[in-house]
C-alpha atoms as a PDB file:
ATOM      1  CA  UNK A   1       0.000   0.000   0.000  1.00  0.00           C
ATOM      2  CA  UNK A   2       1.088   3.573  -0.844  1.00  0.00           C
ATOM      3  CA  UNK A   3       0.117   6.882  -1.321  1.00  0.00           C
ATOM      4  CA  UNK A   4       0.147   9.138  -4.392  1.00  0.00           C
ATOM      5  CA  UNK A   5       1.018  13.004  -3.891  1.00  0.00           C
ATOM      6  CA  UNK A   6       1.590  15.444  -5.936  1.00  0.00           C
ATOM      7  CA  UNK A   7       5.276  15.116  -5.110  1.00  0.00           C
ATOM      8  CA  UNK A   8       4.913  12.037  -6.958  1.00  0.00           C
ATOM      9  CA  UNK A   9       2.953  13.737  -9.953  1.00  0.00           C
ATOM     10  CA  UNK A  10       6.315  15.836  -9.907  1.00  0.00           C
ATOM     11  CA  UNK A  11       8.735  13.445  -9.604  1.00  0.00           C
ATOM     12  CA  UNK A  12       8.052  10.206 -10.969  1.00  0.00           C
ATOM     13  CA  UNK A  13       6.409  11.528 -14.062  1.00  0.00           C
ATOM     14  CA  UNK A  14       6.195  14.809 -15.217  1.00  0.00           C
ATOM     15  CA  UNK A  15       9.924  15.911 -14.398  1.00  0.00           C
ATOM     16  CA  UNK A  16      10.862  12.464 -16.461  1.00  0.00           C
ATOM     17  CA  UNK A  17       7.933  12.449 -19.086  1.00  0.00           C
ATOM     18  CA  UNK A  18       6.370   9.554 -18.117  1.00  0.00           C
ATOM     19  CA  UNK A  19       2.185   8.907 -19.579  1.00  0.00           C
ATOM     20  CA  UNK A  20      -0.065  10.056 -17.250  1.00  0.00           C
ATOM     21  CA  UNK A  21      -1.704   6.478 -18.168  1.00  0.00           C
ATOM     22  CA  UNK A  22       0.733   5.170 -15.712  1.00  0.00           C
ATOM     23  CA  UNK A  23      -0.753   2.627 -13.253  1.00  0.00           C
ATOM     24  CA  UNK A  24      -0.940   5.042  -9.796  1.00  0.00           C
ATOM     25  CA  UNK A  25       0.226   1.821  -7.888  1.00  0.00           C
ATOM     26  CA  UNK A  26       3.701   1.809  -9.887  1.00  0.00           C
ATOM     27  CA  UNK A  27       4.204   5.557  -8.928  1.00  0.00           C
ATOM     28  CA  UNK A  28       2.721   6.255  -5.423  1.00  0.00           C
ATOM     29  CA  UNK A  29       5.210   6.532  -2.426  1.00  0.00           C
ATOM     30  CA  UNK A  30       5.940   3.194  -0.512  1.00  0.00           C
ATOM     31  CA  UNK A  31       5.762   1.811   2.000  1.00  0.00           C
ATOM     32  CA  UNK A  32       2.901   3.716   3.504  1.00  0.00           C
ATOM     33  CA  UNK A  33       4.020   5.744   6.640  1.00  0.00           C
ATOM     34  CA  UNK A  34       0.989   5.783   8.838  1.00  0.00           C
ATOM     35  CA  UNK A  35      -0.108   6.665  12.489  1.00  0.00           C
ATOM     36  CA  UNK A  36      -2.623   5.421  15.238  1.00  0.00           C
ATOM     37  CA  UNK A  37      -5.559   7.533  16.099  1.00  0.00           C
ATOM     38  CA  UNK A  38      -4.633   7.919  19.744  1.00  0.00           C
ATOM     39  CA  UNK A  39      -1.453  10.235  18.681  1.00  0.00           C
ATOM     40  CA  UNK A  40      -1.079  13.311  19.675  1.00  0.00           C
ATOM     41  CA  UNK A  41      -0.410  16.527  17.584  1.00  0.00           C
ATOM     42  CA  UNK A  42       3.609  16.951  18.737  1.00  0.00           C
ATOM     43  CA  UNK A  43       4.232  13.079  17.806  1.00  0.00           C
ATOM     44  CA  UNK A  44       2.990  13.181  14.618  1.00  0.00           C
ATOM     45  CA  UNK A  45       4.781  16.464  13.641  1.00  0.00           C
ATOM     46  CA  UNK A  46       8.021  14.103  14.621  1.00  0.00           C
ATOM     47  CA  UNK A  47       6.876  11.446  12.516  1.00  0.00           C
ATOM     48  CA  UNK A  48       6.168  13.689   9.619  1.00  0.00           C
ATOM     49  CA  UNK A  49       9.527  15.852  10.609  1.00  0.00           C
ATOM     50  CA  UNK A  50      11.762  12.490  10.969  1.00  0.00           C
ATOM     51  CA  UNK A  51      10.042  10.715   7.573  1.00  0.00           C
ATOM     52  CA  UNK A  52      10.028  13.600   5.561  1.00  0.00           C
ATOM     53  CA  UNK A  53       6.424  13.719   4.408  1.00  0.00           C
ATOM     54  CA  UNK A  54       3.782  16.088   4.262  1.00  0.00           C
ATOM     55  CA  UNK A  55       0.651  14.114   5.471  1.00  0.00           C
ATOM     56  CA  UNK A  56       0.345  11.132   7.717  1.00  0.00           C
ATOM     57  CA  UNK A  57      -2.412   8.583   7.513  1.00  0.00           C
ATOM     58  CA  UNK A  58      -4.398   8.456  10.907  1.00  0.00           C
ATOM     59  CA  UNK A  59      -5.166   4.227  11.092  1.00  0.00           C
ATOM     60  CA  UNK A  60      -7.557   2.738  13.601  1.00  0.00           C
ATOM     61  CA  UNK A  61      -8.017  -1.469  13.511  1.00  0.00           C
ATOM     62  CA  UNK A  62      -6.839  -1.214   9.814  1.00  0.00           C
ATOM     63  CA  UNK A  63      -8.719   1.325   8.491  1.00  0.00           C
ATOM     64  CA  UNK A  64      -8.107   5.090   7.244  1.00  0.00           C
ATOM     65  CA  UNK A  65      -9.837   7.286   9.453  1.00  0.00           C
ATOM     66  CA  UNK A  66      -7.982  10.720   8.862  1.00  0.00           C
ATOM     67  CA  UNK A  67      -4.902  12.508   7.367  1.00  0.00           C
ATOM     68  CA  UNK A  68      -2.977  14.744   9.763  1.00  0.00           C
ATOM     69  CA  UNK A  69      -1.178  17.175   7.128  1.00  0.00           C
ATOM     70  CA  UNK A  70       1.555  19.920   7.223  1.00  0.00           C
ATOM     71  CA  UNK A  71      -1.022  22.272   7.361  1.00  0.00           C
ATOM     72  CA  UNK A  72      -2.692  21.367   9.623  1.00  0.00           C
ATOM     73  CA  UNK A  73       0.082  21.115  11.834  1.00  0.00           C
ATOM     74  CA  UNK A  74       1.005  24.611  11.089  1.00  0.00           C
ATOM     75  CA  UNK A  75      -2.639  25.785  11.585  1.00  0.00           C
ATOM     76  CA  UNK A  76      -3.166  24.430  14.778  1.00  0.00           C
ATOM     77  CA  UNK A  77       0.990  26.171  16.051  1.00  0.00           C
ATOM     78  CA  UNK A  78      -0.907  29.139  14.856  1.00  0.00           C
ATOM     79  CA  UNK A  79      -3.682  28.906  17.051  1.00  0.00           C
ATOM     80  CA  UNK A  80      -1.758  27.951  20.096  1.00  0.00           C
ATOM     81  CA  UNK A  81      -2.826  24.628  20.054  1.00  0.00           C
ATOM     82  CA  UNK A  82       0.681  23.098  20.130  1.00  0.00           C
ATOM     83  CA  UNK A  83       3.790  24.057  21.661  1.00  0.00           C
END
């Protein structure tokens, strides 16, 4: 399982001129980098910080229940909520 961002759009085919009738699956970022609900905002910023990545999957019993992204993080600094 991965995920396809526009990085990847970037990247893997327009800055190499691949078709954009590429499969998504032979593109998209791997493995998937993912997170369990119960994290808090500060830990995931480390993930994302550590990994290099812009948004983190939020994962609760094997299912995709959210994306934390750099925004967001950013956003909620803003507002005081993290510090």
């Amino acid at each position: 399982m991965g995920i396809f961002t526009e990085r990847d759009l970037l990247s893997k085919l327009l800055a190499v001129d691949r078709p954009l009738t590429i499969e998504v699956g032979d593109v998209c970022s791997s493995p998937l980098i993912t997170a369990p609900l119960g994290i808090n905002v500060a830990e995931a910023a480390i993930i994302m910080a550590s990994k290099h990545i812009r948004r983190l999957p939020i994962i609760e019993k094997d299912r995709l229940v959210g994306i934390i992204t750099a925004r967001d993080l950013i956003e909620a600094y803003a507002r005081g909520r993290v510090k």
